[in-house]
C-alpha atoms as a PDB file:
ATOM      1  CA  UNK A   1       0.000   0.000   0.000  1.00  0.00           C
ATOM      2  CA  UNK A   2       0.961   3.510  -1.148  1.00  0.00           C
ATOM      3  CA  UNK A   3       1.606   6.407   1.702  1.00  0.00           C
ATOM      4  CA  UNK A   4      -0.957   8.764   0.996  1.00  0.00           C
ATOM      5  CA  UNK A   5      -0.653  12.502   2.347  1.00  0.00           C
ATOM      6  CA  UNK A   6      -3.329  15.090   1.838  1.00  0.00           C
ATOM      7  CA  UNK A   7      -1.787  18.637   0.591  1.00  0.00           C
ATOM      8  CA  UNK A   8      -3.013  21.894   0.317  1.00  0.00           C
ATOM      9  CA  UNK A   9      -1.269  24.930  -2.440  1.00  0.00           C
ATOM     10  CA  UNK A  10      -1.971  27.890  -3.561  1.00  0.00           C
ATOM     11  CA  UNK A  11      -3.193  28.548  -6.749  1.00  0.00           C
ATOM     12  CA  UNK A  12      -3.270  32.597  -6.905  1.00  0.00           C
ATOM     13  CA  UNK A  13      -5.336  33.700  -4.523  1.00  0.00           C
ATOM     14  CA  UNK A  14      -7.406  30.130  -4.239  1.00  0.00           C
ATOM     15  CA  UNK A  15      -6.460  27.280  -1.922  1.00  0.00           C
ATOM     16  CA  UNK A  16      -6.231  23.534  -3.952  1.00  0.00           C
ATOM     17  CA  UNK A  17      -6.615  20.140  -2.206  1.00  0.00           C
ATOM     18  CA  UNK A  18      -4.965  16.677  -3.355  1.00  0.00           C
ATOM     19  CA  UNK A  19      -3.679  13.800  -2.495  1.00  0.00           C
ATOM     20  CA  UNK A  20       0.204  12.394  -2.996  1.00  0.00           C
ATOM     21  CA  UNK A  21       0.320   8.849  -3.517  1.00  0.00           C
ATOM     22  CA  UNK A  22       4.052   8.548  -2.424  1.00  0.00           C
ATOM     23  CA  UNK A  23       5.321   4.536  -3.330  1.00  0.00           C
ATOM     24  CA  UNK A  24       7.095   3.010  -0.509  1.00  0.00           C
ATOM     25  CA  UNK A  25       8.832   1.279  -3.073  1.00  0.00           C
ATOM     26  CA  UNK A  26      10.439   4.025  -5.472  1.00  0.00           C
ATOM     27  CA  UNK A  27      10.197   1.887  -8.711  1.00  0.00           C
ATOM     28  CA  UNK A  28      10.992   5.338 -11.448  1.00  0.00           C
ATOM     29  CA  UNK A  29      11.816   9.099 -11.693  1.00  0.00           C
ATOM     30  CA  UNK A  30       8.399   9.531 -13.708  1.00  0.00           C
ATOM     31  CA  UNK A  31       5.600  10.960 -11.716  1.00  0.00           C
ATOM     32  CA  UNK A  32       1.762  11.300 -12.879  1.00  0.00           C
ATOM     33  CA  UNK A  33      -0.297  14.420 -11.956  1.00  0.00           C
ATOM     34  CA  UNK A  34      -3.686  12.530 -12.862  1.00  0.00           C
ATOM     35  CA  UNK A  35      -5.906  15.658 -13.599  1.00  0.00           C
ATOM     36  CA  UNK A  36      -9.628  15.457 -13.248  1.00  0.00           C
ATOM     37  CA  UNK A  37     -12.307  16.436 -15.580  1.00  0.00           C
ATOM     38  CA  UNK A  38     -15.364  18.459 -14.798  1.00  0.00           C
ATOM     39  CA  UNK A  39     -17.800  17.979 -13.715  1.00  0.00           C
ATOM     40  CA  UNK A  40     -16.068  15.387 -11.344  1.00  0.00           C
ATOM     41  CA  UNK A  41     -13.635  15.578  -8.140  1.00  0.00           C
ATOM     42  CA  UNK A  42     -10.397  14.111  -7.494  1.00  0.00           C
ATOM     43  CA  UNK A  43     -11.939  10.549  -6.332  1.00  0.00           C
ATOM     44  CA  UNK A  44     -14.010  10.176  -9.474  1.00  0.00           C
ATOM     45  CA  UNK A  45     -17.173   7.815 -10.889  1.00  0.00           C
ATOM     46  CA  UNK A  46     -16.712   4.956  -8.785  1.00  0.00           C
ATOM     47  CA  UNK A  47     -13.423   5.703  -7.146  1.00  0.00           C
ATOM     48  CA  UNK A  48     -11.838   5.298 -10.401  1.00  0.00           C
ATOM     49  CA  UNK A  49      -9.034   7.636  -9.380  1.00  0.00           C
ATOM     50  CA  UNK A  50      -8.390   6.610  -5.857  1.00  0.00           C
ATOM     51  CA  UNK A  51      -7.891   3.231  -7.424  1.00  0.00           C
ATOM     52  CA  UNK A  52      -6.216   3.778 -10.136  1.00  0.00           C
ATOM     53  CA  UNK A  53      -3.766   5.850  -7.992  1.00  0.00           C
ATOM     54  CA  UNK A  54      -3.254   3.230  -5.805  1.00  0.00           C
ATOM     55  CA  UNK A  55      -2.845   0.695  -8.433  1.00  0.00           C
ATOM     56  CA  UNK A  56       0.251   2.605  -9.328  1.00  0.00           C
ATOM     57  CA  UNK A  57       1.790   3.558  -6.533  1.00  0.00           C
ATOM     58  CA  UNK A  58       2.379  -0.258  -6.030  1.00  0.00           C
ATOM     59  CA  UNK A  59       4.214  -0.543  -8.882  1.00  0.00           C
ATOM     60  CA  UNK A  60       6.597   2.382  -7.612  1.00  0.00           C
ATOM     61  CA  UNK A  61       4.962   5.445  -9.935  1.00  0.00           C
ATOM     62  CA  UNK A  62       4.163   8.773  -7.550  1.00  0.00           C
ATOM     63  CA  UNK A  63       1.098  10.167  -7.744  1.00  0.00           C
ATOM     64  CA  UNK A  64      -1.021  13.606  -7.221  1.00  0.00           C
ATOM     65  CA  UNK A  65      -5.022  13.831  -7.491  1.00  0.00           C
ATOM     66  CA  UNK A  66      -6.403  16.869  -7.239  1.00  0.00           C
ATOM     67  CA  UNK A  67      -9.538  19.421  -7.678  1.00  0.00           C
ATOM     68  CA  UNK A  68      -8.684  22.231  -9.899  1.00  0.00           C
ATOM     69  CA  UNK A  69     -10.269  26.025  -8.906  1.00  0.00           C
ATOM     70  CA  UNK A  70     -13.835  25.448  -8.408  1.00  0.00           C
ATOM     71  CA  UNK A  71     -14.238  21.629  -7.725  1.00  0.00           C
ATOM     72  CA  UNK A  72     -14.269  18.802  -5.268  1.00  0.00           C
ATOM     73  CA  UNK A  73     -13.032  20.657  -1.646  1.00  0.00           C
ATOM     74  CA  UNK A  74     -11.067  23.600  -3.462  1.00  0.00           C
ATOM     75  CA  UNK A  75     -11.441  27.077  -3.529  1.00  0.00           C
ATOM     76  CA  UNK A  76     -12.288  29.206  -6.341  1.00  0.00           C
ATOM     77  CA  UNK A  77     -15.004  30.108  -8.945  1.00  0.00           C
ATOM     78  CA  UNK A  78     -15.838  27.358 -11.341  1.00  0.00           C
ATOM     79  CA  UNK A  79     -14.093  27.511 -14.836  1.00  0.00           C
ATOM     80  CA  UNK A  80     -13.978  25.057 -17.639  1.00  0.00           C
ATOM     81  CA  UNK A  81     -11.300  22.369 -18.514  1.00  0.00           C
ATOM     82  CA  UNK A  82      -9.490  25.259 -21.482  1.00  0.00           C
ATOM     83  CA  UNK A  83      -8.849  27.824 -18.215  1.00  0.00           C
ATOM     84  CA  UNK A  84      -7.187  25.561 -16.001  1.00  0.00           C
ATOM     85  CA  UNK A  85      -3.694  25.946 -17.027  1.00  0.00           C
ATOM     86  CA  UNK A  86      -2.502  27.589 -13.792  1.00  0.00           C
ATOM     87  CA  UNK A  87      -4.293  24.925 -11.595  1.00  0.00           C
ATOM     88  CA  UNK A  88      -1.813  22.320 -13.243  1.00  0.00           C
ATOM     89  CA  UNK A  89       1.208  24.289 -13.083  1.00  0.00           C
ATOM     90  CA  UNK A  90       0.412  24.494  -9.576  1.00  0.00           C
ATOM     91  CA  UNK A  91      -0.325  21.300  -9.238  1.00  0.00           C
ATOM     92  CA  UNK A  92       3.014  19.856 -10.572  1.00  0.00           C
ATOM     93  CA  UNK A  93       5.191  21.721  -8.462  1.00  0.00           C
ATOM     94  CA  UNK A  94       3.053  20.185  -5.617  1.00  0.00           C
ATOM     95  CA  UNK A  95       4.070  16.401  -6.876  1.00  0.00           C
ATOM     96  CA  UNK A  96       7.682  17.483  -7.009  1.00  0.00           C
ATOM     97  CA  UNK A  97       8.003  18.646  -3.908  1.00  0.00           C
ATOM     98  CA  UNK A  98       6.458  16.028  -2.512  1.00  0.00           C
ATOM     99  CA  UNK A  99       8.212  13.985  -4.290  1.00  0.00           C
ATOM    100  CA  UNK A 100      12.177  14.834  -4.471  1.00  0.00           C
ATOM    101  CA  UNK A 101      12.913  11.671  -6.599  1.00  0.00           C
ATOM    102  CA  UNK A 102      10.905  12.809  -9.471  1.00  0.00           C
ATOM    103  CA  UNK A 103      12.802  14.304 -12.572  1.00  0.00           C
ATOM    104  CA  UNK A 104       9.946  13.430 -14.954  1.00  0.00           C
ATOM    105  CA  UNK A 105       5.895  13.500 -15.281  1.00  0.00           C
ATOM    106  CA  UNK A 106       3.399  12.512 -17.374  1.00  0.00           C
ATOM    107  CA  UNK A 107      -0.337  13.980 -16.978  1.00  0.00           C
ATOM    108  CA  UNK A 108      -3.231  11.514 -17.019  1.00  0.00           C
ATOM    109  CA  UNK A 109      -6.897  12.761 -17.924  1.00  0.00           C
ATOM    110  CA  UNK A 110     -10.191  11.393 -18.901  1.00  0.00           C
ATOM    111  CA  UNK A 111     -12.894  13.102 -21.581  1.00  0.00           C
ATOM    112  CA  UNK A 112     -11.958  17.028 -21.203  1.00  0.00           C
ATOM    113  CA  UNK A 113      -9.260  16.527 -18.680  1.00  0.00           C
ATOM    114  CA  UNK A 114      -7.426  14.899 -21.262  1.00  0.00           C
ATOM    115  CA  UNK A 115      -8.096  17.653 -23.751  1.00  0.00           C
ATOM    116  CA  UNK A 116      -6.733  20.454 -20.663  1.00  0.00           C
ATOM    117  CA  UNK A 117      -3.787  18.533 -20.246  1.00  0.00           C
ATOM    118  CA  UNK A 118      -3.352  18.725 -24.258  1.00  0.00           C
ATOM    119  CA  UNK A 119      -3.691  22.209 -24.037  1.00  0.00           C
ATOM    120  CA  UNK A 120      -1.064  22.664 -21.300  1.00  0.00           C
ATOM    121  CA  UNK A 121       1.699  20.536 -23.133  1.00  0.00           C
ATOM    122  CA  UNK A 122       1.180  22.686 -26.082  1.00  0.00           C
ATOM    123  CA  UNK A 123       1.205  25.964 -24.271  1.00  0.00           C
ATOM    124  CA  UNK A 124       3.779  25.512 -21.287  1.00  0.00           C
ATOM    125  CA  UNK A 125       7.422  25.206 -21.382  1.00  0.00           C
ATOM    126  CA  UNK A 126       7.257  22.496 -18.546  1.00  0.00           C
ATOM    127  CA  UNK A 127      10.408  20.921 -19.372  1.00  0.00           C
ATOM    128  CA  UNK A 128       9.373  18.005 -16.795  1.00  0.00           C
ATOM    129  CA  UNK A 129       6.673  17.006 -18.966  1.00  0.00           C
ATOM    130  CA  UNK A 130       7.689  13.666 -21.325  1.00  0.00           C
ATOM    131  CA  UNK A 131       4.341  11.932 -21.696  1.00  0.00           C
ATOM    132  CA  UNK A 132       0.580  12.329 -21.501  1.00  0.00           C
ATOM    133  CA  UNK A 133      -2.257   9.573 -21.162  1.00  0.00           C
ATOM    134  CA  UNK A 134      -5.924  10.773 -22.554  1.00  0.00           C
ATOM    135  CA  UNK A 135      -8.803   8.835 -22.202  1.00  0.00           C
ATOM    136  CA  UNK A 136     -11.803   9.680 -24.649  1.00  0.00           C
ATOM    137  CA  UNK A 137     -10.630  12.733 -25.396  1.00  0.00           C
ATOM    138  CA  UNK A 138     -13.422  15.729 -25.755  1.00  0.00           C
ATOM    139  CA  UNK A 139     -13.607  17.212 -28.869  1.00  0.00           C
ATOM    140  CA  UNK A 140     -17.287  17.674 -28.433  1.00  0.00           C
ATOM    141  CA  UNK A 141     -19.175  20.088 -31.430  1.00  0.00           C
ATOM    142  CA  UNK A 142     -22.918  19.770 -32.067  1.00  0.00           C
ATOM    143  CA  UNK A 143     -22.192  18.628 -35.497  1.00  0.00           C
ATOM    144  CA  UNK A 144     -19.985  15.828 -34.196  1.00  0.00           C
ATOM    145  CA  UNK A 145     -22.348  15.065 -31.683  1.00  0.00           C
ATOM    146  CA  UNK A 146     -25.140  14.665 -34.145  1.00  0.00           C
ATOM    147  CA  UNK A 147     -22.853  13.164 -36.384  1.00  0.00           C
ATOM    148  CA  UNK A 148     -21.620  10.050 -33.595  1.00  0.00           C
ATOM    149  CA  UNK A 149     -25.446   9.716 -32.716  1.00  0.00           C
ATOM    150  CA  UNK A 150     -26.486   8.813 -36.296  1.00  0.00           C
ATOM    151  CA  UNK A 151     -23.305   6.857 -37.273  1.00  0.00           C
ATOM    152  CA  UNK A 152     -23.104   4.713 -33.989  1.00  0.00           C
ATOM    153  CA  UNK A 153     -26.772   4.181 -32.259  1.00  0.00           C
ATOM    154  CA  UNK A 154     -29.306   5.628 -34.623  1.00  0.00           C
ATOM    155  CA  UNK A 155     -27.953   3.380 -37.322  1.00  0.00           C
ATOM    156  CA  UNK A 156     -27.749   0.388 -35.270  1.00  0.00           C
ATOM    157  CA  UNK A 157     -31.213   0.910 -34.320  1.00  0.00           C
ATOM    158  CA  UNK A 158     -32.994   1.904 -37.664  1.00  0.00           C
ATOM    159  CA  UNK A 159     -31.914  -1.583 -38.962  1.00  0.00           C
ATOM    160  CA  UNK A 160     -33.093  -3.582 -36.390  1.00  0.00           C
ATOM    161  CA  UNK A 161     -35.959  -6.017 -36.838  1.00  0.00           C
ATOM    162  CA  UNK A 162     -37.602  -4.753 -33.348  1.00  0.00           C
ATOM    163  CA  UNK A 163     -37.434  -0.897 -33.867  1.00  0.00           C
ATOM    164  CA  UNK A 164     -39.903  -1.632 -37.086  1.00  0.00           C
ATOM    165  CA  UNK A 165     -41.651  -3.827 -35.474  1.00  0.00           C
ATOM    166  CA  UNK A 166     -42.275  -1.164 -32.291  1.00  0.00           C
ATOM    167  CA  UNK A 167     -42.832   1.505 -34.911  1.00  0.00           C
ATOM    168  CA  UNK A 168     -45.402  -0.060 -37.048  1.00  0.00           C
ATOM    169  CA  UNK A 169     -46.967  -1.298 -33.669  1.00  0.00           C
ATOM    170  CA  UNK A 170     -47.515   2.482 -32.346  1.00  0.00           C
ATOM    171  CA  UNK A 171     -45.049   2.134 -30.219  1.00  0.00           C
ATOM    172  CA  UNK A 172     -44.267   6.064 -28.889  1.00  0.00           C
ATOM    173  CA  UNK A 173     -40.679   5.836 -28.088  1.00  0.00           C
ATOM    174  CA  UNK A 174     -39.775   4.068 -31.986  1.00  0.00           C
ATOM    175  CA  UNK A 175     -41.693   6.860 -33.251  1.00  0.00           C
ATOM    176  CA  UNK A 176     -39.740   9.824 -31.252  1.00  0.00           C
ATOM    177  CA  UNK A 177     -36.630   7.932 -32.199  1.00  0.00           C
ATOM    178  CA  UNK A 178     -37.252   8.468 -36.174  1.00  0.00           C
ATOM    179  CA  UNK A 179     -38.154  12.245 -35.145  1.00  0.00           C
ATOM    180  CA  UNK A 180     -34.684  13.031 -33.654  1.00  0.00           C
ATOM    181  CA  UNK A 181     -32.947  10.695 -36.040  1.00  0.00           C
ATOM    182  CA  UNK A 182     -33.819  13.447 -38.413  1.00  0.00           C
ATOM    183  CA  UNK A 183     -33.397  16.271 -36.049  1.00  0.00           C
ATOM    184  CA  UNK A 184     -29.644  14.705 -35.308  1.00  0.00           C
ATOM    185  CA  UNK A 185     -29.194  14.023 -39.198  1.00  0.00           C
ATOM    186  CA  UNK A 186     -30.147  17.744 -40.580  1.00  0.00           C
ATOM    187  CA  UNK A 187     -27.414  18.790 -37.373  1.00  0.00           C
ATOM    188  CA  UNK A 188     -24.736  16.452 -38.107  1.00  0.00           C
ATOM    189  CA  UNK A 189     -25.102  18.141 -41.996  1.00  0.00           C
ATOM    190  CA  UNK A 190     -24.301  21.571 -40.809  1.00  0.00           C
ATOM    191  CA  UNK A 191     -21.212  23.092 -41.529  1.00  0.00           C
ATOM    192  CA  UNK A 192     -18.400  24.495 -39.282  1.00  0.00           C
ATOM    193  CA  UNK A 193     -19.510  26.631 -36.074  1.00  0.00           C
ATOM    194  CA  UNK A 194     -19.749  25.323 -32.459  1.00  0.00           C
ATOM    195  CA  UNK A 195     -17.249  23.596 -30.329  1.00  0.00           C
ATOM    196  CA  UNK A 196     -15.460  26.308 -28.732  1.00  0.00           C
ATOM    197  CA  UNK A 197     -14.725  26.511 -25.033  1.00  0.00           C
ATOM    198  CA  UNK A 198     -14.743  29.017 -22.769  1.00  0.00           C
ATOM    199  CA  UNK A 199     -12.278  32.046 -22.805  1.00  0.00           C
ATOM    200  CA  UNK A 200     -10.670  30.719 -26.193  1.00  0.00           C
ATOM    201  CA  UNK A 201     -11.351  30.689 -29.757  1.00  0.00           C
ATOM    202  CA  UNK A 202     -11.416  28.380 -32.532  1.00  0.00           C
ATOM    203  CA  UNK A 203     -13.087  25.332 -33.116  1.00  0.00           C
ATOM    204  CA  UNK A 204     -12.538  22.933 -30.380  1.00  0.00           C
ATOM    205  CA  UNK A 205     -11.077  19.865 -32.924  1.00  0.00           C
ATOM    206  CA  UNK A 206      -9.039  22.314 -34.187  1.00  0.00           C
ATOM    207  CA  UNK A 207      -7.077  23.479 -31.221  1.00  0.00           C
ATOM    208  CA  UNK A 208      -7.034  19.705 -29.509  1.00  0.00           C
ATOM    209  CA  UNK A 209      -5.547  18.665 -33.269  1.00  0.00           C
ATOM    210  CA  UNK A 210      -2.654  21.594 -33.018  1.00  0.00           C
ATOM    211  CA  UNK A 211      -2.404  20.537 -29.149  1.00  0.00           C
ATOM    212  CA  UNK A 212      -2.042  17.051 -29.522  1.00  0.00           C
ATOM    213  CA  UNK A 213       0.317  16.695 -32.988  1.00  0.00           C
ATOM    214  CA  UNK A 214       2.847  19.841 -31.561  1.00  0.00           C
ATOM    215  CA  UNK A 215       3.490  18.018 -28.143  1.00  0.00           C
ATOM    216  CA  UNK A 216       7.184  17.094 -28.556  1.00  0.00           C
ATOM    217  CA  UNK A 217       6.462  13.715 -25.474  1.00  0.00           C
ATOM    218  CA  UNK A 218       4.979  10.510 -25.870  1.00  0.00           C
ATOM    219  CA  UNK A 219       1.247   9.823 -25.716  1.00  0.00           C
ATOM    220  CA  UNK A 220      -0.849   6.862 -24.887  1.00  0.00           C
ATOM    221  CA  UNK A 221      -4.370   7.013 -25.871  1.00  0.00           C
ATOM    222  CA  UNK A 222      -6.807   4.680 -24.093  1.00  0.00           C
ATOM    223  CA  UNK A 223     -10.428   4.362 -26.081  1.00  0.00           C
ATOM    224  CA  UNK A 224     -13.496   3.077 -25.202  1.00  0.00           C
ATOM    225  CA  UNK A 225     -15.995   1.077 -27.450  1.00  0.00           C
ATOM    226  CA  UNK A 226     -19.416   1.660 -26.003  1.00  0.00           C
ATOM    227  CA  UNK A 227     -18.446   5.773 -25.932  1.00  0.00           C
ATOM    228  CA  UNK A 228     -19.878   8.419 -28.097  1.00  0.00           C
ATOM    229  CA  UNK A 229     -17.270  10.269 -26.947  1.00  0.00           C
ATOM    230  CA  UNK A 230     -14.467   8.508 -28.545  1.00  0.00           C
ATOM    231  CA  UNK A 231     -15.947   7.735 -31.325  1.00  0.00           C
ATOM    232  CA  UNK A 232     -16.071  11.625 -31.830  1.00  0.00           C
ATOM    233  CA  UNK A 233     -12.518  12.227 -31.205  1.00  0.00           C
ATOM    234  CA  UNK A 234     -11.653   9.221 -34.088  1.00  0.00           C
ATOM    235  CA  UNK A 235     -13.717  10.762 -36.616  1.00  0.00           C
ATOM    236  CA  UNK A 236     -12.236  14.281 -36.178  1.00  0.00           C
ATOM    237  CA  UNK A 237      -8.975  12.501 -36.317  1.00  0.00           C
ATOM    238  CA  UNK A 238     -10.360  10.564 -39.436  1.00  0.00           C
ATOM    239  CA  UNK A 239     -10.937  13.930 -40.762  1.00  0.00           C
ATOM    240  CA  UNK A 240      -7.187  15.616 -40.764  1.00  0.00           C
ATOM    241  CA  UNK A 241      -4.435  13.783 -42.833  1.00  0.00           C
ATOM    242  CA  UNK A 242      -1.640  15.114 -40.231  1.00  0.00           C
ATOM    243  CA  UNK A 243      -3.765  14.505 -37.424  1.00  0.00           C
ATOM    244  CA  UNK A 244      -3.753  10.576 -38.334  1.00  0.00           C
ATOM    245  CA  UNK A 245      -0.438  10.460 -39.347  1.00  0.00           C
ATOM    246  CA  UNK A 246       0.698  11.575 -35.863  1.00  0.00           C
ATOM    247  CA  UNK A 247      -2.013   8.935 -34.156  1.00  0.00           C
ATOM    248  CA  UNK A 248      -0.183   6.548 -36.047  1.00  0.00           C
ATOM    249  CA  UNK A 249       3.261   7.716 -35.459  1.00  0.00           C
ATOM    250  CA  UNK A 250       5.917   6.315 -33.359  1.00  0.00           C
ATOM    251  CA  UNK A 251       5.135   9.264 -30.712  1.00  0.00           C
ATOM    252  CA  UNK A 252       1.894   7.341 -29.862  1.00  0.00           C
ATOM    253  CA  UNK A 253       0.554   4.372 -28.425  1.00  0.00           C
ATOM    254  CA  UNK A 254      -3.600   3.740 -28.665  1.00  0.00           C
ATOM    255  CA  UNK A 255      -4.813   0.762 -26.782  1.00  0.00           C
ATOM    256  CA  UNK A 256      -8.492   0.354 -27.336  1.00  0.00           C
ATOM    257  CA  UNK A 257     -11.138  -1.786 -24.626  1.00  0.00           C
ATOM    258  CA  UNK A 258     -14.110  -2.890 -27.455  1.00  0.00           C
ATOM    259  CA  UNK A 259     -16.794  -3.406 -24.284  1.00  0.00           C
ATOM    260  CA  UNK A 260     -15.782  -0.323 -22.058  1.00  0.00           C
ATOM    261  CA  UNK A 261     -17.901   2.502 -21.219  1.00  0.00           C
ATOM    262  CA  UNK A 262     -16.867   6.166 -20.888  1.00  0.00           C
ATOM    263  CA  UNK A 263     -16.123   5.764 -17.616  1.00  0.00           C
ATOM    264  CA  UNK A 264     -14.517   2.426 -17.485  1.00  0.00           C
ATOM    265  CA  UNK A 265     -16.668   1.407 -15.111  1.00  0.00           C
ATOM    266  CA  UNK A 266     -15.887  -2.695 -13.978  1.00  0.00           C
ATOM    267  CA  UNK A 267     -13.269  -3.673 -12.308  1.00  0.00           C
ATOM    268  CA  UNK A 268     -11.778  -5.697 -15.074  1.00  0.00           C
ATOM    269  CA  UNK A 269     -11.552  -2.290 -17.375  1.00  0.00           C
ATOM    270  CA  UNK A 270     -10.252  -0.252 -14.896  1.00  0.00           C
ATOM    271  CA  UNK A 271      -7.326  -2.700 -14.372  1.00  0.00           C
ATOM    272  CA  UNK A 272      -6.836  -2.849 -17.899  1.00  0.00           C
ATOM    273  CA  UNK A 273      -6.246   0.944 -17.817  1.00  0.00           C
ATOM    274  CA  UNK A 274      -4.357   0.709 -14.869  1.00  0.00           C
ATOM    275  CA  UNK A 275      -1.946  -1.780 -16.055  1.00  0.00           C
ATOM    276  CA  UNK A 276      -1.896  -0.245 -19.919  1.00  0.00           C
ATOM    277  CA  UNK A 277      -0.755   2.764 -17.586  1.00  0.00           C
ATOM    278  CA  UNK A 278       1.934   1.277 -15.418  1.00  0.00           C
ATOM    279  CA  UNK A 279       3.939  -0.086 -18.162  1.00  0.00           C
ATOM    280  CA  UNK A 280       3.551   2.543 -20.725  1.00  0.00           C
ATOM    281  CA  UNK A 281       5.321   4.658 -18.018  1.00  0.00           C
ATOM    282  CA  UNK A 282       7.766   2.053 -16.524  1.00  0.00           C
ATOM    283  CA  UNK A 283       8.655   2.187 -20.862  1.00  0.00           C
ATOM    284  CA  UNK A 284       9.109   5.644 -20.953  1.00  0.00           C
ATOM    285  CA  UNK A 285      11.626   5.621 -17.786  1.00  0.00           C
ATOM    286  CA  UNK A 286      13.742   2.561 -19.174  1.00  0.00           C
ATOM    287  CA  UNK A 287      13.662   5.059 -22.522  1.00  0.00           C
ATOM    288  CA  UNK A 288      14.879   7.779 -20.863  1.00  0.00           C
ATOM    289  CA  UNK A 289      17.715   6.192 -18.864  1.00  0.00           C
END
């Protein structure tokens, strides 16, 4: 079992909680600042990240949760995963200090957490930063909403045997379904617009593309199959010739779980992730010896 310390750090003129998961064991010099996405707290859906810190802490990787400005037991005004740059600059000093064995780190985020952590590699000069894990990445736009609804559960639907059957029977539900199949369709057909976040500009694919394909570290994406969400983020991918050639590059590493939810939710997923995690990192500190 890890040795876990609760911590407390400024943030300008907000006070931050976490927790350092310190190994008793030091196994590398690569930390992980796992950074939450909103809405959500620093245990998250089903202790996911209590767990998962845990998980690898035994196999000798530090660790810092924490709620950004806003969330979870910190102080703050509530802001949006593209204005929480400061929160993980703050945050990583915190895991360093903590932790005086650490050279390295890697930030770990699910859905928009792993788009903020995207934008932070991009912007920062964080020279400690080699690697970053996203899970379902956001790249959320009505039109690729719409667009993942139709392709992947309005399509599966409309050719099943029992959705005619419930339509031609009356059936209310098979009957609303057509109605926002076309509602989602005429949406998915629109061009451009939408997708920004808050206090930047540009089209949210756009700036998680430039993000993601500038970051000079190593990335390991983890993607669900039963998640609209990721399904998104692989068709705007599908969408950008340099965009694929980086997901395919030797910079990158995508491990994919065919029966997961957004959320990863059994046991047997999140130990998946967990041990995808622990040696993608364990990798990156034999490369950089």
């Amino acid at each position: 079992m890890d040795s876990e310390k609760a911590v407390l750090f400024r943030c300008g003129d907000d006070e931050l909680c976490g927790i350092v998961h310190a190994p008793r064991v030091v196994g590398v010099d690569v930390g992980v600042l796992l950074v939450v996405g909103g809405p959500q707290y620093r245990i998250g859906s089903h202790r996911q990240f209590v767990m998962l810190a845990r998980s690898l802490a035994d196999a000798g990787i530090a660790v810092l949760r924490f709620d950004y400005r806003g969330m979870g037991d910190s102080q703050g005004t509530p802001t949006d995963f593209g204005s929480i740059h400061d929160d993980i600059a703050a945050a990583a000093d915190v895991l360093f200090d903590a932790c005086p064995h650490l050279r390295r780190m890697v930030l770990w985020g699910l859905c928009d957490a792993a788009t903020a952590n995207a934008f932070y590699g991009a912007r920062s000069n964080d020279e400690r930063l080699v690697g970053q894990v996203a899970l379902n990445p956001w790249v959320r736009t009505a039109e690729g909403q719409a667009q993942a609804y139709v392709r992947h559960y309005y399509l599966k639907r409309l050719l099943s045997r029992g959705f005619w059957a419930d339509l031609i029977g009356g059936r209310t539900d098979a009957a609303y379904a057509v109605k926002d199949f076309v509602k989602n369709w005429f949406a998915s057909r629109r061009a451009g617009g939408g997708g920004t976040d808050a206090g930047s500009k540009g089209a949210l694919p756009e700036r998680l593309r430039a993000a993601q394909t500038s970051f000079v570290g190593q990335t390991l994406i983890i993607l669900s199959g039963q998640d609209l969400t990721a399904r998104e983020y692989e068709a705007r991918v599908a969408e950008s010739t340099p965009w694929s050639d980086w997901l395919g590059s030797d910079r990158v590493t995508v491990k994919r779980l065919p029966e997961a939810d957004h959320t990863f939710a059994s046991r047997q997923w999140r130990d998946q992730v967990s041990l995808w995690t622990s040696e993608w990192i364990l990798g990156l500190d034999q490369a950089g010896r």
